[in-house]
N, C-alpha and C. Protein backbone atom coordinates (compact mmCIF):
# COMPACT_ATOMS: atom_id res chain seq x y z
N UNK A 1 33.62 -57.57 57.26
CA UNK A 1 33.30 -57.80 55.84
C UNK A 1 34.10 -56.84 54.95
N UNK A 2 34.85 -57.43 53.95
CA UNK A 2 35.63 -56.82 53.12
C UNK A 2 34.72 -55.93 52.21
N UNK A 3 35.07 -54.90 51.88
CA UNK A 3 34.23 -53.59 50.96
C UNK A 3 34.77 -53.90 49.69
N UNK A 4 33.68 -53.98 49.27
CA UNK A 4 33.98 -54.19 47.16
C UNK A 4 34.39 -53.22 46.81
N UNK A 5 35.69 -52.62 45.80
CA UNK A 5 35.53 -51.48 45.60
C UNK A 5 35.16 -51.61 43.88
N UNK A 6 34.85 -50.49 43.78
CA UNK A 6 33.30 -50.50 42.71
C UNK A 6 34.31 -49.95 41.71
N UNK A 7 34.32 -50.43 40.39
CA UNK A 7 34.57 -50.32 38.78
C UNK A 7 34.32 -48.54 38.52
N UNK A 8 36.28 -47.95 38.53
CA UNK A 8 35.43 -46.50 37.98
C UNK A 8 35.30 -46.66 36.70
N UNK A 9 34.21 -46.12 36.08
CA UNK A 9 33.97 -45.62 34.69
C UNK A 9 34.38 -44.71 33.77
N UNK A 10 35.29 -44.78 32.66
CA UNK A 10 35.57 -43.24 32.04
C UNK A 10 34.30 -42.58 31.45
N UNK A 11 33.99 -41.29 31.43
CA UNK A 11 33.30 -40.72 31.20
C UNK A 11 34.00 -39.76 29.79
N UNK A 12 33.19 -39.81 28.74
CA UNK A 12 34.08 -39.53 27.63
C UNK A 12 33.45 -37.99 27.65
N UNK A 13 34.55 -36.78 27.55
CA UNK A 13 33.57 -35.63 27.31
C UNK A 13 33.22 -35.26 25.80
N UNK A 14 31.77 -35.03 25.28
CA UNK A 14 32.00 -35.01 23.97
C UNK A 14 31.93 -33.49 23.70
N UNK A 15 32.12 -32.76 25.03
CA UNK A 15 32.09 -31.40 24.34
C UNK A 15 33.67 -31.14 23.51
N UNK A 16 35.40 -32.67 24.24
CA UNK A 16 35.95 -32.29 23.88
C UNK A 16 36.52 -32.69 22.36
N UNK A 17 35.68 -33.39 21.78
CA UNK A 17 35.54 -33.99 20.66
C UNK A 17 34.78 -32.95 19.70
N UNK A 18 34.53 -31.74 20.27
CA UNK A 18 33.89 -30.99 19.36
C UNK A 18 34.78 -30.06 18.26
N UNK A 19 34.18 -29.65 17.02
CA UNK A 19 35.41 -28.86 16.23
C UNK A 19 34.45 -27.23 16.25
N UNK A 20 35.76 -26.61 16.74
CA UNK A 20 34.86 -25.24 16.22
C UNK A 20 35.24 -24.93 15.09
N UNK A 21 33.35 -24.16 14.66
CA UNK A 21 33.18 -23.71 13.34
C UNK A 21 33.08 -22.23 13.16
N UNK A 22 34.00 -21.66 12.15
CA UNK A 22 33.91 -20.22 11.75
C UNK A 22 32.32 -19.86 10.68
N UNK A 23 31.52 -19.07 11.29
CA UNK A 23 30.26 -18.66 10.61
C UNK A 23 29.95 -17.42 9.91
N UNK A 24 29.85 -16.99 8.63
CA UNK A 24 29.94 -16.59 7.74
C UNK A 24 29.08 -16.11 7.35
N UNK A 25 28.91 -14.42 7.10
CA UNK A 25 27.54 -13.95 6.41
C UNK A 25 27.60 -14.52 4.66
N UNK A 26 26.54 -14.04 4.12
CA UNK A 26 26.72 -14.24 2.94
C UNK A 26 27.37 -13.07 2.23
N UNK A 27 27.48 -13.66 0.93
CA UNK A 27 28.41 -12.77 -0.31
C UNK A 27 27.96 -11.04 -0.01
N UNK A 28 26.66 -10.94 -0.08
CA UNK A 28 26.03 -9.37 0.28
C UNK A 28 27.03 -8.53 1.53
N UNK A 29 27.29 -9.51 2.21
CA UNK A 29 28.07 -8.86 3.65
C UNK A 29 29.50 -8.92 3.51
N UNK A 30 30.39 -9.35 2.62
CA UNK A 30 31.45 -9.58 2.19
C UNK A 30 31.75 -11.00 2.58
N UNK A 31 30.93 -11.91 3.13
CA UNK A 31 31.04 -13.25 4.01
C UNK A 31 31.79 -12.51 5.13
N UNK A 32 31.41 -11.41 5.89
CA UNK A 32 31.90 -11.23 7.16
C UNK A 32 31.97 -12.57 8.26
N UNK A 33 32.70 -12.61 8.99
CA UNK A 33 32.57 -13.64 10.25
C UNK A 33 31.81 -12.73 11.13
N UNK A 34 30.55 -13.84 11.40
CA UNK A 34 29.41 -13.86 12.55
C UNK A 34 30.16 -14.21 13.77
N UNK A 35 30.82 -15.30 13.41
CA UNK A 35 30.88 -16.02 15.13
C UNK A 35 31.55 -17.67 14.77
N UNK A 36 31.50 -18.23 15.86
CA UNK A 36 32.35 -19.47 15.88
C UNK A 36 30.98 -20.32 16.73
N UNK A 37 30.92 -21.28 15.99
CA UNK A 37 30.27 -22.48 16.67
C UNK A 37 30.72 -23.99 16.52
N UNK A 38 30.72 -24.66 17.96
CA UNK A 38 30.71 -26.30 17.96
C UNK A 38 29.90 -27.13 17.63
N UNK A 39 30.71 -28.22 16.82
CA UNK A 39 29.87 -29.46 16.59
C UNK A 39 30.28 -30.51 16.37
N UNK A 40 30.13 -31.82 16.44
CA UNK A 40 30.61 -32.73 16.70
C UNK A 40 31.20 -33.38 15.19
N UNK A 41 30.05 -32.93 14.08
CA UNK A 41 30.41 -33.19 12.75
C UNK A 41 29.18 -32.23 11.71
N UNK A 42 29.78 -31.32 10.59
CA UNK A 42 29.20 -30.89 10.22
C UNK A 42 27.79 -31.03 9.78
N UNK A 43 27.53 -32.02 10.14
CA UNK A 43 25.72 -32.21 9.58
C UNK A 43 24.82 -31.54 10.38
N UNK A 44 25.29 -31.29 11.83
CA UNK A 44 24.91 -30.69 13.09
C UNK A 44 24.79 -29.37 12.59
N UNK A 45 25.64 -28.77 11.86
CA UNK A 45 25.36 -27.29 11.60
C UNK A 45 24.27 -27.09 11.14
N UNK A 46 24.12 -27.35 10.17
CA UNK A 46 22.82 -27.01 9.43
C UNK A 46 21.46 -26.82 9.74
N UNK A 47 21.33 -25.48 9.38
CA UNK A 47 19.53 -25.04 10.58
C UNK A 47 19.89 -24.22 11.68
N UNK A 48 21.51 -24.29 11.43
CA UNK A 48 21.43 -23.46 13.03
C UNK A 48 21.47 -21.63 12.54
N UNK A 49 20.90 -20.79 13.80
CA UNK A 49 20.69 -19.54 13.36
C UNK A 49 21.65 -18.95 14.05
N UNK A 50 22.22 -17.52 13.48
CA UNK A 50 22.65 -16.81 14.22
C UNK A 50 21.85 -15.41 14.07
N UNK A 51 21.63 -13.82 14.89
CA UNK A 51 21.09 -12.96 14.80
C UNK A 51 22.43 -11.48 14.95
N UNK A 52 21.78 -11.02 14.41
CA UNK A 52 23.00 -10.08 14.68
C UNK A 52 22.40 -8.44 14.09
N UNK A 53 22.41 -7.05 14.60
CA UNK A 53 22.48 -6.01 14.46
C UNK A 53 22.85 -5.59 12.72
N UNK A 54 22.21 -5.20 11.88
CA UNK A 54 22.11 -4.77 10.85
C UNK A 54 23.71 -3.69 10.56
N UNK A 55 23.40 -3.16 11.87
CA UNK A 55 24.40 -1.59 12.12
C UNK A 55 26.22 -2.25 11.92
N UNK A 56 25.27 -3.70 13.26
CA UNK A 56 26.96 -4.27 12.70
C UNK A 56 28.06 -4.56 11.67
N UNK A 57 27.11 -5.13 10.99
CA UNK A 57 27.64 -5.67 8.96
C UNK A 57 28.28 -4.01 8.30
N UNK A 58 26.69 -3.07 8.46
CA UNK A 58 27.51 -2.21 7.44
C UNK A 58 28.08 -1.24 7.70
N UNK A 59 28.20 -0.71 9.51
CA UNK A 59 28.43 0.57 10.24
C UNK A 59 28.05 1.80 9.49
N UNK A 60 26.55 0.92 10.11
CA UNK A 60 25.34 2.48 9.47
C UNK A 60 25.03 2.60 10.99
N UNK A 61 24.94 3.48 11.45
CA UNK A 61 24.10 3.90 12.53
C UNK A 61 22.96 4.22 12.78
N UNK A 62 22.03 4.23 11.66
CA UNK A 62 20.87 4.11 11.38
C UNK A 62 20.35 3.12 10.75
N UNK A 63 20.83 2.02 10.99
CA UNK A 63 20.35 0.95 10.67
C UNK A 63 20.25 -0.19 12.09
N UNK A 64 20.17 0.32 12.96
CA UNK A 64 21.03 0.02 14.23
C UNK A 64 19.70 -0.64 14.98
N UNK A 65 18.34 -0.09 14.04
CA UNK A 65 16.90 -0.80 14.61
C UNK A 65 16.61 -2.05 13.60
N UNK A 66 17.52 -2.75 13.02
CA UNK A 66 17.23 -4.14 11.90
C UNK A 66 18.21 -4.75 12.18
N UNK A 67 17.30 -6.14 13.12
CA UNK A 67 17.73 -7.20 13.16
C UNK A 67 18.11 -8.51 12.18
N UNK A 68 18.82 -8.98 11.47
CA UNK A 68 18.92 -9.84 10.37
C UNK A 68 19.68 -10.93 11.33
N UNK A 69 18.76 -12.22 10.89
CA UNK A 69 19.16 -13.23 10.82
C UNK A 69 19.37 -14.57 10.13
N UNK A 70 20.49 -15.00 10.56
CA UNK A 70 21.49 -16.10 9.09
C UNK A 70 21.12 -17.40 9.79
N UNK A 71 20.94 -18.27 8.52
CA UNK A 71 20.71 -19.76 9.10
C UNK A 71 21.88 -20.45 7.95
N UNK A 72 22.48 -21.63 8.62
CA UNK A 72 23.83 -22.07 7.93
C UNK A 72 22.81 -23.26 6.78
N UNK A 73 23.47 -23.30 5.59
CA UNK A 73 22.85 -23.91 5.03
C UNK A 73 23.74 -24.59 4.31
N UNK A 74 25.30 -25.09 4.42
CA UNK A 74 26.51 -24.95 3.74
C UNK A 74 27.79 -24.81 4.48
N UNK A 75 28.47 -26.07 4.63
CA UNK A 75 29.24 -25.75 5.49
C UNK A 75 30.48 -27.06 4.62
N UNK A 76 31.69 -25.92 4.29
CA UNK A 76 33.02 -26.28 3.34
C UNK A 76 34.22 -26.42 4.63
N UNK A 77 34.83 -27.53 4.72
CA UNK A 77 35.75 -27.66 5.69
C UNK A 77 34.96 -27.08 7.41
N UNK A 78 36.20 -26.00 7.94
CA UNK A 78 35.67 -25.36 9.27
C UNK A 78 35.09 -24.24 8.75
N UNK A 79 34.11 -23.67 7.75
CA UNK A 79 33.64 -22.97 7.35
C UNK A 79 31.91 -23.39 7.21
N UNK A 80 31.41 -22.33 7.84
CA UNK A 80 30.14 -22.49 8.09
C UNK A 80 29.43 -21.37 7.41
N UNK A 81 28.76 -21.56 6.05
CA UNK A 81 28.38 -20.63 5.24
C UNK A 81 26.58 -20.23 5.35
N UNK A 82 26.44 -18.89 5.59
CA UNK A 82 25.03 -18.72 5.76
C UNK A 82 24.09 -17.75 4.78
N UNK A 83 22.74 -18.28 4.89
CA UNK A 83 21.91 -17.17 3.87
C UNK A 83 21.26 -16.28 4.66
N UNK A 84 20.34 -15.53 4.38
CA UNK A 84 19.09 -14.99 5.33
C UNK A 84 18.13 -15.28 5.58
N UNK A 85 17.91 -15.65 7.04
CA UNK A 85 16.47 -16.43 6.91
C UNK A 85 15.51 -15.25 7.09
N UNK A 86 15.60 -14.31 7.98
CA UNK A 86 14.74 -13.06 8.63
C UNK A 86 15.66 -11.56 8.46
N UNK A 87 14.73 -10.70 8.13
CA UNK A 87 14.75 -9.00 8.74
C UNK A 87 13.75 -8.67 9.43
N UNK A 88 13.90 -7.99 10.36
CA UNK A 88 12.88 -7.46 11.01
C UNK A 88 13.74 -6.02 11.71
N UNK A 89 12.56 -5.05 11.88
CA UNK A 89 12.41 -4.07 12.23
C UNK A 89 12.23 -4.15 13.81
N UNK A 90 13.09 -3.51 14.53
CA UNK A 90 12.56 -3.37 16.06
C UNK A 90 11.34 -2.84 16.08
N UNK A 91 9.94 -3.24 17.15
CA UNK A 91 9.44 -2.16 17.46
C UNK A 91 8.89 -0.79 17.70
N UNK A 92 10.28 -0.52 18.53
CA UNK A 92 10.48 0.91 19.33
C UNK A 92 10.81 2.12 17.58
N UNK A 93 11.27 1.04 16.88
CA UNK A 93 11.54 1.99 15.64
C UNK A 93 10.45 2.16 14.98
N UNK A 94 9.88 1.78 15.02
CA UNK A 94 8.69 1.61 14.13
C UNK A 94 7.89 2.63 14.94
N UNK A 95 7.59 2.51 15.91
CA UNK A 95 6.84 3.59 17.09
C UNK A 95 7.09 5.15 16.94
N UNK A 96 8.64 5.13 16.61
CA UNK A 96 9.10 6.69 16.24
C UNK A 96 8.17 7.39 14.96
N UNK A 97 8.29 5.89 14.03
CA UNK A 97 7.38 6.93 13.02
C UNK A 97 5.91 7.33 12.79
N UNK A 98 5.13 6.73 13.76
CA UNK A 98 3.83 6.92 13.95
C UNK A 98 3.71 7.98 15.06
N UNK A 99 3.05 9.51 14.67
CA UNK A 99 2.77 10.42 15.32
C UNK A 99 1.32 10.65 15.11
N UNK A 100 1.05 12.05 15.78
CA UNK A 100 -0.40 12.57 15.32
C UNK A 100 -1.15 12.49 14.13
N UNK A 101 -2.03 12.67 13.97
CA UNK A 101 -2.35 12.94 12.36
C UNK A 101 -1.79 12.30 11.06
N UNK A 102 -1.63 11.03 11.51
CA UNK A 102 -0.64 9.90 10.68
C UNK A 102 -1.17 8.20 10.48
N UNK A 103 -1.62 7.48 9.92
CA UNK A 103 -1.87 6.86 9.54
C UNK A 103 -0.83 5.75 9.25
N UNK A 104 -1.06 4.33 10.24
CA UNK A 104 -0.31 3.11 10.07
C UNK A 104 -1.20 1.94 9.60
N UNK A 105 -0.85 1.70 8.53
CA UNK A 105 -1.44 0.69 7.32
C UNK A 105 -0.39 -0.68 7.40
N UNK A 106 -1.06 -1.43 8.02
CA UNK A 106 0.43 -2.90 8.42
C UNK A 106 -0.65 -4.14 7.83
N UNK A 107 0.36 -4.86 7.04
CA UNK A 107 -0.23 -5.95 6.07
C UNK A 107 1.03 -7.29 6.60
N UNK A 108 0.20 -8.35 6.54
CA UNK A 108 1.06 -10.00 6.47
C UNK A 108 0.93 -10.57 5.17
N UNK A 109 1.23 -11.39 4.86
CA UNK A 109 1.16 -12.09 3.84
C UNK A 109 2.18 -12.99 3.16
N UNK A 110 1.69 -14.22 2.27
CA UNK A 110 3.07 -15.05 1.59
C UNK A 110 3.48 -14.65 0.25
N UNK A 111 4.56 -14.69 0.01
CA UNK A 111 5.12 -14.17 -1.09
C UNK A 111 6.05 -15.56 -2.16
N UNK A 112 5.70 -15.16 -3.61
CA UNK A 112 6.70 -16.41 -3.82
C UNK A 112 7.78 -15.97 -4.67
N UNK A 113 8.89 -16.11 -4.55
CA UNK A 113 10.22 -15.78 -5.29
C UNK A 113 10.32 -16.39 -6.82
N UNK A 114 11.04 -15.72 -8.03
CA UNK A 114 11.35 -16.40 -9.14
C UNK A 114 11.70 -17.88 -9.04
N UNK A 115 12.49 -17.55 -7.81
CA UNK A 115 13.42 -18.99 -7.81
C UNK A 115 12.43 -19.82 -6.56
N UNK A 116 10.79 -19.47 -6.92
CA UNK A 116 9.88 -20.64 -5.91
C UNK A 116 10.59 -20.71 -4.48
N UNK A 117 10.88 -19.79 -4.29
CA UNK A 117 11.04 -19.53 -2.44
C UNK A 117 9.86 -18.59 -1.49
N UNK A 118 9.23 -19.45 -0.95
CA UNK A 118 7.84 -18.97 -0.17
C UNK A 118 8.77 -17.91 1.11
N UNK A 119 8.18 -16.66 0.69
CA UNK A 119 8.73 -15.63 2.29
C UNK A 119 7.17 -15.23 2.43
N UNK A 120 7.45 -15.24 4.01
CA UNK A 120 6.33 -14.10 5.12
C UNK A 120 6.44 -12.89 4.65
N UNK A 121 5.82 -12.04 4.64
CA UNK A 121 6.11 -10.30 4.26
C UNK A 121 5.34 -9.66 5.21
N UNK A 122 5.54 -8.57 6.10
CA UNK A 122 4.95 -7.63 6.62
C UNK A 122 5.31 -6.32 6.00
N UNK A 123 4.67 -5.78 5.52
CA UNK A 123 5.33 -4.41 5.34
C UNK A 123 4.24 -3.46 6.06
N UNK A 124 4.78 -2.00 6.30
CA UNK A 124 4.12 -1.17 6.96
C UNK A 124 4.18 0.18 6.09
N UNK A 125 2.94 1.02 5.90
CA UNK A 125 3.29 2.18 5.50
C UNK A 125 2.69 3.16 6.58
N UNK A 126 3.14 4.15 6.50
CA UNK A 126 2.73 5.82 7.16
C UNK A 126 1.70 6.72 5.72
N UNK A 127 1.09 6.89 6.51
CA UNK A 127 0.44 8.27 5.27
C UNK A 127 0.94 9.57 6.17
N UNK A 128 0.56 10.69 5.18
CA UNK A 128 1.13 11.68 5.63
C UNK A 128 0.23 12.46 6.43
N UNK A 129 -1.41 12.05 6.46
CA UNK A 129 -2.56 12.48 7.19
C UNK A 129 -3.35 11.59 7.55
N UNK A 130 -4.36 11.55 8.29
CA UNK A 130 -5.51 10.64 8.63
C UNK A 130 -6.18 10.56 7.16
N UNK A 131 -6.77 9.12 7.58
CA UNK A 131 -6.97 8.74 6.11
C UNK A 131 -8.38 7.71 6.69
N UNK A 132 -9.25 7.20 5.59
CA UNK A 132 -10.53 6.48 5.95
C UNK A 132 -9.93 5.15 6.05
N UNK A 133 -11.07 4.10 6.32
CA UNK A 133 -11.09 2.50 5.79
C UNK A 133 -10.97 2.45 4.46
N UNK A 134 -11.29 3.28 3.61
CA UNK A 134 -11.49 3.00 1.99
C UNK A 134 -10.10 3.00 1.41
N UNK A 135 -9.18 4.03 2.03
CA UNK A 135 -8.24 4.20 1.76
C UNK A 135 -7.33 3.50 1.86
N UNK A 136 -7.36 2.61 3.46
CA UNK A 136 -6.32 1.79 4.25
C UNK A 136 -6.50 0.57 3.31
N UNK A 137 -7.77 -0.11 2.75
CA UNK A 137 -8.13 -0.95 1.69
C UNK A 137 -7.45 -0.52 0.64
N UNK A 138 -7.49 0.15 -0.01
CA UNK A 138 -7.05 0.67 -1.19
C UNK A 138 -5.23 0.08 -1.19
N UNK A 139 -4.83 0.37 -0.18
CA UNK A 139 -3.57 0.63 0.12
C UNK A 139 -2.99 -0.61 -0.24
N UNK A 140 -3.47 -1.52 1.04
CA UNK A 140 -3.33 -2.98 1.27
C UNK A 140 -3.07 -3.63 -0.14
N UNK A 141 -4.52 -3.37 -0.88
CA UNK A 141 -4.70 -4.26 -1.78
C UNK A 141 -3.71 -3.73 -3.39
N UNK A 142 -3.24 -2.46 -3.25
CA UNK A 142 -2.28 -2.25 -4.03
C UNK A 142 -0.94 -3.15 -3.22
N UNK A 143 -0.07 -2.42 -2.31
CA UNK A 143 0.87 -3.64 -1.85
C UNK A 143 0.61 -4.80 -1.79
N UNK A 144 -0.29 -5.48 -2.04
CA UNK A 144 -0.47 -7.15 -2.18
C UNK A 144 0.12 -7.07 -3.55
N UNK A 145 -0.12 -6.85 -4.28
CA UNK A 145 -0.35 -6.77 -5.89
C UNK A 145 1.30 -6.38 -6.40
N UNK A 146 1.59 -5.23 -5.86
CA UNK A 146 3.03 -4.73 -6.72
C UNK A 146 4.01 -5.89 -5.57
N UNK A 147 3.96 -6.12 -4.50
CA UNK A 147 4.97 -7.07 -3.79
C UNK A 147 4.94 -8.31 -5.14
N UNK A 148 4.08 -9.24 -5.12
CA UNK A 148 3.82 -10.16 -5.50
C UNK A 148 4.20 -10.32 -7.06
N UNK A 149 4.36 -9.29 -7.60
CA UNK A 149 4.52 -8.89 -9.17
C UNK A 149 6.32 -8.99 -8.88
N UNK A 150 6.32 -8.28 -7.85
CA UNK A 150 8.23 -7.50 -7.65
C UNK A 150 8.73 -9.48 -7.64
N UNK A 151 8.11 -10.02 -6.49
CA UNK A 151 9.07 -11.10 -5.87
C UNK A 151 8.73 -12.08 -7.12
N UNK A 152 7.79 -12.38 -7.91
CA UNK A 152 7.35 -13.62 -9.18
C UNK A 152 8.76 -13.14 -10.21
N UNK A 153 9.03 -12.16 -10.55
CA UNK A 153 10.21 -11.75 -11.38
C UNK A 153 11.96 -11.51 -10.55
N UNK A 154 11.88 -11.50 -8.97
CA UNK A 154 13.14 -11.46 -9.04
C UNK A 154 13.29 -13.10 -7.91
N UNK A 155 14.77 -13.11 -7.91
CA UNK A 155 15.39 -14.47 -6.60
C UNK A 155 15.55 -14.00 -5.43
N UNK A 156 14.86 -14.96 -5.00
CA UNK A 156 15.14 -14.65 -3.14
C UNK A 156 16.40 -13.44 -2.50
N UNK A 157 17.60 -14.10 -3.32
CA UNK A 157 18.79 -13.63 -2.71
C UNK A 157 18.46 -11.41 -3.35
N UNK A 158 17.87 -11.39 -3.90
CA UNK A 158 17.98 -10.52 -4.84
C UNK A 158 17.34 -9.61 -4.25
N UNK A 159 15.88 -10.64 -4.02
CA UNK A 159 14.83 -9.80 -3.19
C UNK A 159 14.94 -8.98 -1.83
N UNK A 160 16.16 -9.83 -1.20
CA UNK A 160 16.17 -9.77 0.21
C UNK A 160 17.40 -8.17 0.20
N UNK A 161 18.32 -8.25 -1.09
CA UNK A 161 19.25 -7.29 -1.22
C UNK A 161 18.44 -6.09 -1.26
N UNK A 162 17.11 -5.87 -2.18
CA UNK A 162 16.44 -4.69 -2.78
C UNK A 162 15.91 -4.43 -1.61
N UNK A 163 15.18 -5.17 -0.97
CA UNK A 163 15.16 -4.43 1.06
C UNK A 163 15.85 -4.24 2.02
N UNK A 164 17.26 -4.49 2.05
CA UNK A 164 18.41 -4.37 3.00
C UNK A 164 18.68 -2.56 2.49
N UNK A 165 18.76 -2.32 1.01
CA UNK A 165 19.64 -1.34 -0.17
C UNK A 165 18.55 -0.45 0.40
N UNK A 166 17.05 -1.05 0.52
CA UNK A 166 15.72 0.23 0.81
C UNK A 166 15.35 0.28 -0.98
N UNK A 167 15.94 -0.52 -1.79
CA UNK A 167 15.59 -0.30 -3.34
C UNK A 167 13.99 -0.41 -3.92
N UNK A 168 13.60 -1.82 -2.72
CA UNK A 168 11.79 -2.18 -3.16
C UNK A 168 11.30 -0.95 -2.65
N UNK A 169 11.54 -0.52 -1.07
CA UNK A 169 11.05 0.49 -0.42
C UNK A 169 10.34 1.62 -1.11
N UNK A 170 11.35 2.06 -1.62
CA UNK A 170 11.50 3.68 -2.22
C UNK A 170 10.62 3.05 -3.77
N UNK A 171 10.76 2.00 -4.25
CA UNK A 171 9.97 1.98 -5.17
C UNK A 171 8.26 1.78 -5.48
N UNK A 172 8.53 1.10 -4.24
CA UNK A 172 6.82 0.92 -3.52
C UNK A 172 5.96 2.41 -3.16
N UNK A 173 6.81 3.33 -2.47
CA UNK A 173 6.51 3.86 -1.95
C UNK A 173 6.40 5.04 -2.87
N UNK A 174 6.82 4.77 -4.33
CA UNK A 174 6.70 6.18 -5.49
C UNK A 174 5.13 5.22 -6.13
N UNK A 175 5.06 3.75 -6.27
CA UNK A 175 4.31 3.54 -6.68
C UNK A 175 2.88 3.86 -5.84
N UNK A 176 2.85 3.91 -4.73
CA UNK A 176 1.66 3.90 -3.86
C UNK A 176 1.02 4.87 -3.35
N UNK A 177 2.14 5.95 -3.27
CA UNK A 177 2.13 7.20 -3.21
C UNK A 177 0.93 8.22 -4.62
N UNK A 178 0.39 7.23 -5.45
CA UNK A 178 -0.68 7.75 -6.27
C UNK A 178 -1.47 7.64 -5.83
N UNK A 179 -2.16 7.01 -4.82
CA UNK A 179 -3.14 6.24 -4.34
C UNK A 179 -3.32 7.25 -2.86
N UNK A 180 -2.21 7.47 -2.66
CA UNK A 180 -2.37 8.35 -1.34
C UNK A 180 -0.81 8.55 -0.91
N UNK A 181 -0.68 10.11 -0.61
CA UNK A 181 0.75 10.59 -0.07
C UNK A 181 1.07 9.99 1.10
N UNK A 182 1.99 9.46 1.18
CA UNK A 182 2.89 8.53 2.13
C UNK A 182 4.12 9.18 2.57
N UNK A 183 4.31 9.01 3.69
CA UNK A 183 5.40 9.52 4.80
C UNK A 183 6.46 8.62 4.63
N UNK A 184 6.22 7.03 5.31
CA UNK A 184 6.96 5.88 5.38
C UNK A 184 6.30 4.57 4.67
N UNK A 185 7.09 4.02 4.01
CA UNK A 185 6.72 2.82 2.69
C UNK A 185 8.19 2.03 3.84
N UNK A 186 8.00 0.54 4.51
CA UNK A 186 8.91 -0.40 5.06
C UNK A 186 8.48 -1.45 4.98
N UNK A 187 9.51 -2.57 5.50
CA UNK A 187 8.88 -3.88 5.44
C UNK A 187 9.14 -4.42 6.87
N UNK A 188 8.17 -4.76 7.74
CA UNK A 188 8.54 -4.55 9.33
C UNK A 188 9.49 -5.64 9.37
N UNK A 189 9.24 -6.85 8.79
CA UNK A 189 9.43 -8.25 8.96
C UNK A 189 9.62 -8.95 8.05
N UNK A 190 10.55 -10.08 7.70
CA UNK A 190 10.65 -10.77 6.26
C UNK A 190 11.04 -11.55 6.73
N UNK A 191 10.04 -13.21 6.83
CA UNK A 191 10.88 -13.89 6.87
C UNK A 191 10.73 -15.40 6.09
N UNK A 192 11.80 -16.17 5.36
CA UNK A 192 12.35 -17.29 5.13
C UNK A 192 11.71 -18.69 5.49
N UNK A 193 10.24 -19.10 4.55
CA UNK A 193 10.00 -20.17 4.77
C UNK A 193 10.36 -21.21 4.95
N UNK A 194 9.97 -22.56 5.90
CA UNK A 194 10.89 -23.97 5.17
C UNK A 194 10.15 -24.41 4.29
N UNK A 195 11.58 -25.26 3.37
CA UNK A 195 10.43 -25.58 2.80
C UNK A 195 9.83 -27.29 2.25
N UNK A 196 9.19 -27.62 2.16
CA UNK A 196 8.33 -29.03 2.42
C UNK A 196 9.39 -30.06 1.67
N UNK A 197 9.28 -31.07 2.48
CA UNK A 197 10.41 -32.19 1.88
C UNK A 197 9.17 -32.97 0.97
């Protein structure tokens, strides 16, 4: 019996149909290049994240515990342009500044921007001594209040600069500092709602 021989098939690869894309911090970072990513056609970009070392962008070495991450939202030719979706604080950094006789006051909450952009907020403060419940209340409910005042008057992009610079920080932390002497005024975590179609 004669053997059929069987129909080969081309198999198209579409990884080689892919274009790579150059990815781009925003204006704040000089639009440094992040990185290069594939895609078949730019609509694919969009949403995608990249993460990257704080220390990297500005060669601070003490910045080397803030993670920032870019989501593409904008993409011109092979140019893949990104905003900030997240900051966050490592951990282990955060751990350094909590010692003896020290007080960690950590709050969540939503925040809304001039320009109606919903962010997550964690911020964390240090006092400079042990302190009561009345106090840790006290605290909270002042940072609810001056965040929420800061972000209703400025834009997202603006907001996110005045905590990269440490500008809200240091200002929070002269404002709150009436209420009770403070060591460390930070924001552990910030991050970049979606938002509802």
């Amino acid at each position: 019996m004669a053997k059929v021989k069987k129909k080969s098939q081309k198999t198209i690869d579409s990884w080689k149909k892919k274009r790579w894309h150059k990815v781009v911090a925003p204006k704040l970072f000089n639009e440094q290049e992040l990185g290069k990513t594939p895609a078949l056609d730019t609509g694919m970009l969009e949403g995608r994240t990249i993460a990257t070392s704080l220390m990297t962008l500005t060669r601070d070495m003490k910045q080397a515990g803030t993670t920032v991450t870019f989501e593409v939202h904008r993409v011109q030719g092979d140019t893949a342009f990104t905003r900030i979706k997240e900051v966050e604080i490592m951990p282990s950094s955060i751990k350094r500044l909590v010692r003896r006789h020290r007080d960690l006051v950590e709050d969540s909450f939503i925040i809304t921007t001039s320009d109606d952009i919903k962010v997550r907020i964690k911020p964390f403060l240090v006092t400079k001594n042990c302190t009561n419940n009345s106090i840790g209340t006290a605290l909270r409910k002042a940072l609810r209040i001056e965040l929420a005042r800061i972000a209703s008057k400025t834009p997202y992009e603006s907001f996110v600069t005045d905590v990269l610079s440490r500008r809200l920080q240091n200002g929070l932390r002269s404002t709150l500092s009436k209420i009770y002497p403070l060591r460390n005024c930070d924001i552990r975590k910030l991050s970049l709602l979606p938002t509802k179609n």
